[in-house]
Protein backbone atom coordinates (compact mmCIF):
# COMPACT_ATOMS: atom_id res chain seq x y z
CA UNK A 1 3.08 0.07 3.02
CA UNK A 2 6.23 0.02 0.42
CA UNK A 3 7.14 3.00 -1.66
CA UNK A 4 5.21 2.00 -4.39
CA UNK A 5 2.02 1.83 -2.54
CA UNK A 6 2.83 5.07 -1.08
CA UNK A 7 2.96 6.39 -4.77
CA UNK A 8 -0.29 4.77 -5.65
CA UNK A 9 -2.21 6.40 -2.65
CA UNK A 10 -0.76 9.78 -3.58
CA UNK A 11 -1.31 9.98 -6.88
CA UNK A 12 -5.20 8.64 -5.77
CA UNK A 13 -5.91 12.00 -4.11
CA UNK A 14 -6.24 14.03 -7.10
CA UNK A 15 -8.65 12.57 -8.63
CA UNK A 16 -11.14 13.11 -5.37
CA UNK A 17 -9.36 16.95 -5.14
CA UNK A 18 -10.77 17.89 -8.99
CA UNK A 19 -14.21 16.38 -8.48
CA UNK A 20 -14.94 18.62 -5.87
CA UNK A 21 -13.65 21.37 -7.45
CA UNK A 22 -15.23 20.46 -10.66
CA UNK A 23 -18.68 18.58 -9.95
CA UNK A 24 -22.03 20.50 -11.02
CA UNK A 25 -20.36 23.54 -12.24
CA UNK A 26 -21.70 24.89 -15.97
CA UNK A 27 -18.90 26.02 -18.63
CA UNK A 28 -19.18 29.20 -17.89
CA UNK A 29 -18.61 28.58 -14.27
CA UNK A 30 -15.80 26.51 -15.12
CA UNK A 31 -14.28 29.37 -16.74
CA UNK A 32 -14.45 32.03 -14.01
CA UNK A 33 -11.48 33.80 -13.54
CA UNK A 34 -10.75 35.93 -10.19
CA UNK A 35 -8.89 38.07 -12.42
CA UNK A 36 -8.45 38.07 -16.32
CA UNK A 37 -5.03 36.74 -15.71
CA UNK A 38 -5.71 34.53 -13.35
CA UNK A 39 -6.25 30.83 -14.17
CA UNK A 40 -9.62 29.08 -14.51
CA UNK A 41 -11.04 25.59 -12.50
CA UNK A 42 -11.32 24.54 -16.18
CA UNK A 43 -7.70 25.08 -17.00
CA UNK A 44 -6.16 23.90 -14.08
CA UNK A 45 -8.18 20.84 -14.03
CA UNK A 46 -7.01 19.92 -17.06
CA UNK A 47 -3.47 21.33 -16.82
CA UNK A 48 -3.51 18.86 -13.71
CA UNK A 49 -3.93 16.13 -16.53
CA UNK A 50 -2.00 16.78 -18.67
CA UNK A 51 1.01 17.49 -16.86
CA UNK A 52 0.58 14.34 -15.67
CA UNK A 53 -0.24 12.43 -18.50
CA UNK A 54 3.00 14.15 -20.69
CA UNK A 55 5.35 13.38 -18.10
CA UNK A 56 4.16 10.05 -17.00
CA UNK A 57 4.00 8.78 -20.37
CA UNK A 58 7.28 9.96 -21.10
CA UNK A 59 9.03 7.87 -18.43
CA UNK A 60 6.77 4.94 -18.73
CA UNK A 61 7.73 4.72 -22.43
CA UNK A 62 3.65 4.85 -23.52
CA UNK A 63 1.53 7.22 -25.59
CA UNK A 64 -0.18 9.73 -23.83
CA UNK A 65 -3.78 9.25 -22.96
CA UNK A 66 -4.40 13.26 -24.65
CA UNK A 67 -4.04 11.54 -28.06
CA UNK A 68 -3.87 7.71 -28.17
CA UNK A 69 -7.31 7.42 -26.30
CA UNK A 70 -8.73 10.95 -28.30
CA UNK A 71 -9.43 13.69 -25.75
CA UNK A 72 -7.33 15.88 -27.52
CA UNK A 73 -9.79 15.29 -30.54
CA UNK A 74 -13.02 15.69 -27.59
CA UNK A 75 -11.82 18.89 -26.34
CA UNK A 76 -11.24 20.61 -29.12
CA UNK A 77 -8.74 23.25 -27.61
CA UNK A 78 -7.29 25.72 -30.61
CA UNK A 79 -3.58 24.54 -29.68
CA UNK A 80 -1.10 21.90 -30.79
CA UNK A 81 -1.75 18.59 -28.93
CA UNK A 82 1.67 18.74 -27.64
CA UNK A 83 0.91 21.32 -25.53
CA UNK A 84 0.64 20.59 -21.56
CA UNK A 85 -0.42 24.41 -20.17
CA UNK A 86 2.96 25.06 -19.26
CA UNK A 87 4.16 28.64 -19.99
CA UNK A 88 0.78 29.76 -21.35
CA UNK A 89 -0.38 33.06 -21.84
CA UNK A 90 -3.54 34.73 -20.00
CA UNK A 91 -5.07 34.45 -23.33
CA UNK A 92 -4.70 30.68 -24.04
CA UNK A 93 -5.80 29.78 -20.44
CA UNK A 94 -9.31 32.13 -21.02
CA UNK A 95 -9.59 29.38 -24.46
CA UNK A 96 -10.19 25.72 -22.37
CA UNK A 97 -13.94 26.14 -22.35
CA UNK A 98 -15.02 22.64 -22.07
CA UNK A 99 -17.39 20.60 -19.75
CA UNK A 100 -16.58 19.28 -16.39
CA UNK A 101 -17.76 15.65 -17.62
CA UNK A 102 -14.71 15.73 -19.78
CA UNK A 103 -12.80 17.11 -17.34
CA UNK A 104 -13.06 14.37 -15.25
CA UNK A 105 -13.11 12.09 -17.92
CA UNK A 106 -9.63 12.78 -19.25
CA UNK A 107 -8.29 12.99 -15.91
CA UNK A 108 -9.42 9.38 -14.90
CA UNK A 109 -8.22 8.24 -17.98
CA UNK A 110 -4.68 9.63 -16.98
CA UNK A 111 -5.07 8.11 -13.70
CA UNK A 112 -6.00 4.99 -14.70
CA UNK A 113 -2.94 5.03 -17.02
CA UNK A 114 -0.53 6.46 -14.52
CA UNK A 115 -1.88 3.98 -11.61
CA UNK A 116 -1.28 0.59 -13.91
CA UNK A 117 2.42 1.79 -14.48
CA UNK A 118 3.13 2.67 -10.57
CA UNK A 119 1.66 -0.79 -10.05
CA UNK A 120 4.06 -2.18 -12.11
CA UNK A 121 7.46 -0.77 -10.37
CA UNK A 122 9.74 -2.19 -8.17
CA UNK A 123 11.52 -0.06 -5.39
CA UNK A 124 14.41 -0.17 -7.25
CA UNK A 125 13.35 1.12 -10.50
CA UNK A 126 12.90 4.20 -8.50
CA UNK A 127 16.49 5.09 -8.92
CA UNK A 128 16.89 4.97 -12.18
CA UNK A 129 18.13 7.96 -13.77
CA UNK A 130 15.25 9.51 -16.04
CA UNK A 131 16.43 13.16 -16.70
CA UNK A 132 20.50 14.00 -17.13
CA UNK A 133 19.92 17.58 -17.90
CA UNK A 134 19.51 18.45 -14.07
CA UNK A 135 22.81 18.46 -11.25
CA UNK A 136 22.02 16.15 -9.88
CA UNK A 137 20.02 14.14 -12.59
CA UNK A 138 16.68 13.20 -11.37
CA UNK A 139 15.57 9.90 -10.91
CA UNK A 140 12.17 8.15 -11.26
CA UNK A 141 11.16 8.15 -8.28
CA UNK A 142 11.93 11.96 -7.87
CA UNK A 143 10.36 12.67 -11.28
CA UNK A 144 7.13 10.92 -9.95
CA UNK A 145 7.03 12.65 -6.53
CA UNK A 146 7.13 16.07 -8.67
CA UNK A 147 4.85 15.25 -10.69
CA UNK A 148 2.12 14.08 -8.22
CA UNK A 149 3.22 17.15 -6.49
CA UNK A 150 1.97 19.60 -9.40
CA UNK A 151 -1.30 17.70 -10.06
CA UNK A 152 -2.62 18.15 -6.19
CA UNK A 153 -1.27 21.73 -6.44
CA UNK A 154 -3.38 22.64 -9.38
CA UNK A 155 -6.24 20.02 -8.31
CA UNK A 156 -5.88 22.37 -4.44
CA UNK A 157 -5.77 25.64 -6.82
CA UNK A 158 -8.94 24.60 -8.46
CA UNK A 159 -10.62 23.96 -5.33
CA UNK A 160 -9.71 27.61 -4.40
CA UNK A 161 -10.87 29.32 -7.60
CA UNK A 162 -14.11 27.82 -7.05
CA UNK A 163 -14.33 28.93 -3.43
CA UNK A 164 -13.67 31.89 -4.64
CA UNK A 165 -16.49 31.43 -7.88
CA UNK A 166 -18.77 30.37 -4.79
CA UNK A 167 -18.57 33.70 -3.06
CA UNK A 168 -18.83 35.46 -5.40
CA UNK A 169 -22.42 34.42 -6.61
CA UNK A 170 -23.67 34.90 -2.88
């Protein structure tokens, strides 16, 4: 396996990781919240996305999915489109009501997206500097192991908050 099949496989996880955490669950559910600062499956899920999408976008050089394919038109969400979930207040996390359907919609889009542009690199792109604001500057292939990084955490988070949504219905 070469490095970029290793980034493929990696990046394939999350997708399985949210539709656990996501499948058959009701807005509402999707919207539990251990604690009213706490964030929700539905939130993470698609914080998951769009971290990803923003940031692979960026260093592949194409549109994001959020607005050149229309989810950020589908959801609905009362914030800019620009905005990825990071830094967000308690508030603006308890305001991503939406379904799991396009949930998982958006995020496949993203992966689809991000997995035709990881199929596309050579080993050596990997080191090309994508970010000189860092000491040292980050390269791709760092960029993209961070990144795949914070979808499975949130994706993992998800799964917990709806262990936790499970328990606390029986």
């Amino acid at each position: 396996m070469d490095v970029v099949e290793l980034l493929v496989e990696s990046y394939g996880r999350v997708e399985g990781v949210l539709e656990r955490a996501v499948r058959g669950l009701g807005v509402d559910e999707l919207a539990f919240r251990p604690d009213p600062r706490a964030n929700s499956i539905a939130w993470l899920a698609w914080h998951a996305g769009r971290g990803q999408d923003a940031q692979v976008a960026d260093v592949a050089g194409v549109a994001q999915v959020w607005t050149a394919q229309g989810w950020a038109d589908r959801f609905g969400l009362p914030f800019d489109v620009s905005v990825t979930g990071y830094g967000q207040s308690a508030d603006e996390v308890g305001r991503v009501r939406v379904t799991g359907d396009l949930l998982l919609g958006y995020y496949r889009a993203v992966a689809a997206q991000t997995e035709a542009y990881l199929r596309d690199l050579t080993p050596d792109d990997l080191d090309a500097v994508v970010d000189e604001r860092w000491d040292p500057p980050v390269t791709l292939g760092v960029r993209l192991v961070s990144v795949v990084g914070d979808s499975l955490q949130h994706a993992g988070q998800a799964s917990y908050v709806r262990g936790l949504l499970e328990r606390a219905g029986s």
